[in-house]
Protein backbone atom coordinates (compact mmCIF):
# COMPACT_ATOMS: atom_id res chain seq x y z
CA UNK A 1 0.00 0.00 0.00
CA UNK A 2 0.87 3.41 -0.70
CA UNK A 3 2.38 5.66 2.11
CA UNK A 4 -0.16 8.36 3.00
CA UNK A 5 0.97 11.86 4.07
CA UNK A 6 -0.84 15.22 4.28
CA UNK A 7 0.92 18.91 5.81
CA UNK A 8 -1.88 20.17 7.50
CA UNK A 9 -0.65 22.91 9.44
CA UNK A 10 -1.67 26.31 8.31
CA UNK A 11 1.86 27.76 8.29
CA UNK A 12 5.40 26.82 8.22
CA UNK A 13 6.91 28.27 10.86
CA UNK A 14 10.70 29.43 11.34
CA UNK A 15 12.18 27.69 14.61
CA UNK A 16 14.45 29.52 17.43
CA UNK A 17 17.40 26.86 17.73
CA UNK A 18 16.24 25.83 21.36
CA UNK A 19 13.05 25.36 20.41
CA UNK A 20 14.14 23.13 17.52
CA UNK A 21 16.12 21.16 19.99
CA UNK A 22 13.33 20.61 22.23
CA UNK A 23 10.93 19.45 19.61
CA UNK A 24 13.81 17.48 18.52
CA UNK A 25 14.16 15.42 21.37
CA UNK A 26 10.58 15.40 22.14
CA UNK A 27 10.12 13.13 18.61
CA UNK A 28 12.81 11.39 19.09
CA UNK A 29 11.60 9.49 22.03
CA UNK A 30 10.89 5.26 21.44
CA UNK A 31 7.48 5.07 19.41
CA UNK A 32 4.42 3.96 21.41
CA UNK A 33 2.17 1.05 20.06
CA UNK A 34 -1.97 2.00 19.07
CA UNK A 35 -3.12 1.07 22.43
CA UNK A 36 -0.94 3.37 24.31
CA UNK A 37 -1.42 5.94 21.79
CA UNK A 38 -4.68 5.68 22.14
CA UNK A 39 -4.64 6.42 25.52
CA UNK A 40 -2.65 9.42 25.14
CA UNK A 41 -4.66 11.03 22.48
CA UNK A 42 -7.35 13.60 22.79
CA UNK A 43 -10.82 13.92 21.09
CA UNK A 44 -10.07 15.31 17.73
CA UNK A 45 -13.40 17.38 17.85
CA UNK A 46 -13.35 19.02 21.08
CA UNK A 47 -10.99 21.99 21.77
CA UNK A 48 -10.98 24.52 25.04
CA UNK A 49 -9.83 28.47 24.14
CA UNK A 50 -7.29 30.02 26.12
CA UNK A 51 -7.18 33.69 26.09
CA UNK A 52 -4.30 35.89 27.40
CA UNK A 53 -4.33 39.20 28.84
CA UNK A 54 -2.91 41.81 26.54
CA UNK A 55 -2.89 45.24 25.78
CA UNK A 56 -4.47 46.45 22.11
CA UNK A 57 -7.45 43.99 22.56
CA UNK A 58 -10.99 45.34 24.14
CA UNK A 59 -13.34 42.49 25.17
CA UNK A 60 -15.32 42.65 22.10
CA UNK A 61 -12.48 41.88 19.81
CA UNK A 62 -12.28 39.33 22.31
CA UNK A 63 -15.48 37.72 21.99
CA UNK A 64 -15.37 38.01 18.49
CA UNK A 65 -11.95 36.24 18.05
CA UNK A 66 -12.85 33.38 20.69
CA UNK A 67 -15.87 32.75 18.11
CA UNK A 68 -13.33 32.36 15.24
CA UNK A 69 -10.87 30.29 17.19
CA UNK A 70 -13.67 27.78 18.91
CA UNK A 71 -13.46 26.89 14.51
CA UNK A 72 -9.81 25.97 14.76
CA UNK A 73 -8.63 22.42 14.64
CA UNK A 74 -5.80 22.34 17.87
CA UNK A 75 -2.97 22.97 18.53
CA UNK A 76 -3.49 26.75 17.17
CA UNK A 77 -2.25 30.06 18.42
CA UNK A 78 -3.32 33.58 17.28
CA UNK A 79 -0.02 36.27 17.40
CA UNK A 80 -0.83 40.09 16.75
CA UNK A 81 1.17 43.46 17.13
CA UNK A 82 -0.50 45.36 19.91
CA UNK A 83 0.59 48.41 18.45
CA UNK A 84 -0.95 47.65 15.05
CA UNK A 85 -4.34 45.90 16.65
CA UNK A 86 -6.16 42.83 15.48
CA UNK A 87 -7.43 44.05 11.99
CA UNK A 88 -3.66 44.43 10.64
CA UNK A 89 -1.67 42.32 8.33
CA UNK A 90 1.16 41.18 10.83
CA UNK A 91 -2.20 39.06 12.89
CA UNK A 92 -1.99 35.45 11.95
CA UNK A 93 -3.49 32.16 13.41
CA UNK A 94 -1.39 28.84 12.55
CA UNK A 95 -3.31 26.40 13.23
CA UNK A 96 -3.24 22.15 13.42
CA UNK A 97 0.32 21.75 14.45
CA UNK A 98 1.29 18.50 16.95
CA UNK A 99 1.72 20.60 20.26
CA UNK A 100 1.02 24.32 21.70
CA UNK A 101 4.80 25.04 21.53
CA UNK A 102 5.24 24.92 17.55
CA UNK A 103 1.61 26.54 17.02
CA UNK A 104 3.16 29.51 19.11
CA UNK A 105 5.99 29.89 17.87
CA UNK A 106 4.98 29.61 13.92
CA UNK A 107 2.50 32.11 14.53
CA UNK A 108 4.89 34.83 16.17
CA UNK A 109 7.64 33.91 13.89
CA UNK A 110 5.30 34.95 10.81
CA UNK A 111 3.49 37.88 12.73
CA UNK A 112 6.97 39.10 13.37
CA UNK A 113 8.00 39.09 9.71
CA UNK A 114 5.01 41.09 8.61
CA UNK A 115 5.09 43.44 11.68
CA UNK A 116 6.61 46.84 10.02
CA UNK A 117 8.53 48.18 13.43
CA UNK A 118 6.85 48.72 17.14
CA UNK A 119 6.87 46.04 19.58
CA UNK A 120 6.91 42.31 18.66
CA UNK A 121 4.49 40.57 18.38
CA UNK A 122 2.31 38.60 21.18
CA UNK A 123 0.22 35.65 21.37
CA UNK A 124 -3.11 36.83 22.45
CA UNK A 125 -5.19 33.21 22.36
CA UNK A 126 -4.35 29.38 22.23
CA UNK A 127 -6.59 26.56 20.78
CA UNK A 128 -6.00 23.07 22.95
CA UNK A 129 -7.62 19.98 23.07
CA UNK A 130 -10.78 19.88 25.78
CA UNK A 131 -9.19 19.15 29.13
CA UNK A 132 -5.18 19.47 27.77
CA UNK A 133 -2.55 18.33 29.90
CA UNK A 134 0.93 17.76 28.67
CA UNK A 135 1.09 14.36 27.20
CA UNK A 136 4.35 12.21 25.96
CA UNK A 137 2.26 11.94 22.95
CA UNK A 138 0.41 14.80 21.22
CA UNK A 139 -0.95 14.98 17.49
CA UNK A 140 -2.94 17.30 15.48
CA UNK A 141 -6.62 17.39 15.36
CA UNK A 142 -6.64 16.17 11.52
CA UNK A 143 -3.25 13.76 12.67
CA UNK A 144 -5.99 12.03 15.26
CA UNK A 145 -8.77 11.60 13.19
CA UNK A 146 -6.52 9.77 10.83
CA UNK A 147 -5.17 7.71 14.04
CA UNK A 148 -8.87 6.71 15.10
CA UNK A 149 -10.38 6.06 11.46
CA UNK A 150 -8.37 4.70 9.72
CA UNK A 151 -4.40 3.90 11.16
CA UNK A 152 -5.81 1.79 14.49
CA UNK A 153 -8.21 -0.09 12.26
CA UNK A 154 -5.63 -1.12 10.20
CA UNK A 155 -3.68 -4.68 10.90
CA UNK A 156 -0.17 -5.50 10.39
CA UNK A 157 3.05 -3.70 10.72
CA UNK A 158 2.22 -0.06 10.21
CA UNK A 159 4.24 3.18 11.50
CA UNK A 160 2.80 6.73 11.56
CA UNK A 161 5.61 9.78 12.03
CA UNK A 162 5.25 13.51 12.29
CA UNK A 163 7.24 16.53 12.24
CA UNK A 164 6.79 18.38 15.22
CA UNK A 165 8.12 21.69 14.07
CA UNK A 166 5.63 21.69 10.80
CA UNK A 167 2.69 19.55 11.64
CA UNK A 168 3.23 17.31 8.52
CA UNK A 169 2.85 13.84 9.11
CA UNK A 170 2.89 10.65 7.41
CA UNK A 171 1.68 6.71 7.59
CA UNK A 172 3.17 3.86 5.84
CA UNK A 173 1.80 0.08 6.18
CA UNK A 174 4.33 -3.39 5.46
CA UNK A 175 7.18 -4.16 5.05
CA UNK A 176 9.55 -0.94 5.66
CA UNK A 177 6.58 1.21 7.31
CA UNK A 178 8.95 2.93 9.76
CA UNK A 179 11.25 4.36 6.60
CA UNK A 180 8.28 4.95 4.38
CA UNK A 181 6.01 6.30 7.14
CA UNK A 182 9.11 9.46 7.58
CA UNK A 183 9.43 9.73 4.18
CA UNK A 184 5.49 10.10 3.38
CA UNK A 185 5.80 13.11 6.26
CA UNK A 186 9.22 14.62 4.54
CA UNK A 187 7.10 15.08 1.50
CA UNK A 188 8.29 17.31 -1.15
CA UNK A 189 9.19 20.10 1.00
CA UNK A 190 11.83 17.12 2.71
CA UNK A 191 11.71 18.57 6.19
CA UNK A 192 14.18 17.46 8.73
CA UNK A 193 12.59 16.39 12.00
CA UNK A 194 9.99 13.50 10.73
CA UNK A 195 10.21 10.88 13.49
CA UNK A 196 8.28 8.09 13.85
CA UNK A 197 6.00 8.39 17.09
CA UNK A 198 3.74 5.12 16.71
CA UNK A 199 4.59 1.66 15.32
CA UNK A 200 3.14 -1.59 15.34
């Protein structure tokens, strides 16, 4: 069977080296099997809003931005310049990443390219899974629903990998799933920290 991979996160963000480490070491932990991943895994469908506290906002840019972000698929963060405010072009949301950490820091990363001077940009609300704790395991909403439909149905060997810092991922089934399961996640763009996270 054909390896299946899809990049699903909304941008590609531009890593600080210690983050890169982190998420580096983070995927490179030994692979769980379905049932533990299973058990790790949050409800694809169901996502809590956090907002922060900061300046440039009044509560009914609030409201209306909790509205738009309840719509995200997790992990998601929404970066803005306060001195700009929320209708500006450095505001972005990146959305559908593998953990809160990469969602933030795609989403400043790009608002801080577009910002055009004054102070750098901030995150001003996160998207989570309902009830998020940090996990050993963590995938994106779209990442999950493939887990649950289709990837723990399936029988055999099988391998599913992701790239933390991107939120590409990738699943490959037989002989050779672990190597086809990073390359399905390298895709064309060939990025550099696809790691396999679940094998059976």
């Amino acid at each position: 069977m054909e390896p299946f991979m899809t990049p699903r996160a909304t941008l590609k963000p531009v890593l600080i080296p210690a983050l890169c480490a982190l998420l580096a070491s983070a995927a490179a932990a030994d692979p769980v099997d379905t049932g533990a991943a299973r058990e790790q895994l949050y409800r694809a469908d169901r996502v809590e809003v956090v907002r922060y506290h900061t300046s440039g906002l009044d509560e009914d840019e609030l409201q209306v931005l909790t509205t738009v972000a309840q719509s995200q698929k997790y992990y998601a963060a929404l970066a803005f310049a306060p001195e700009a405010g929320i209708m500006a072009e450095p505001t972005v949301m990146s959305a559908n990443f593998h953990n809160i950490e990469a969602a933030r820091e795609a989403a400043l990363s790009t608002c801080n390219e577009r910002r055009s001077g004054g102070a750098r940009c901030v995150i001003a609300m996160e998207v989570r899974p309902q009830g998020w704790e940090p996990r050993n395991l963590q995938l994106s909403a779209d990442a999950t629903t493939h887990f649950n439909d289709d990837y723990r149905r399936a029988t055999g060997t099988r391998a599913f990998a992701i790239s933390a810092s991107t939120g590409q991922w990738g699943v490959a089934l037989g002989d050779g799933a672990q190597d086809e399961a990073v390359s399905a996640c390298q895709g064309e763009t060939n990025v550099s920290d696809c790691a396999v996270v679940i094998a059976d």
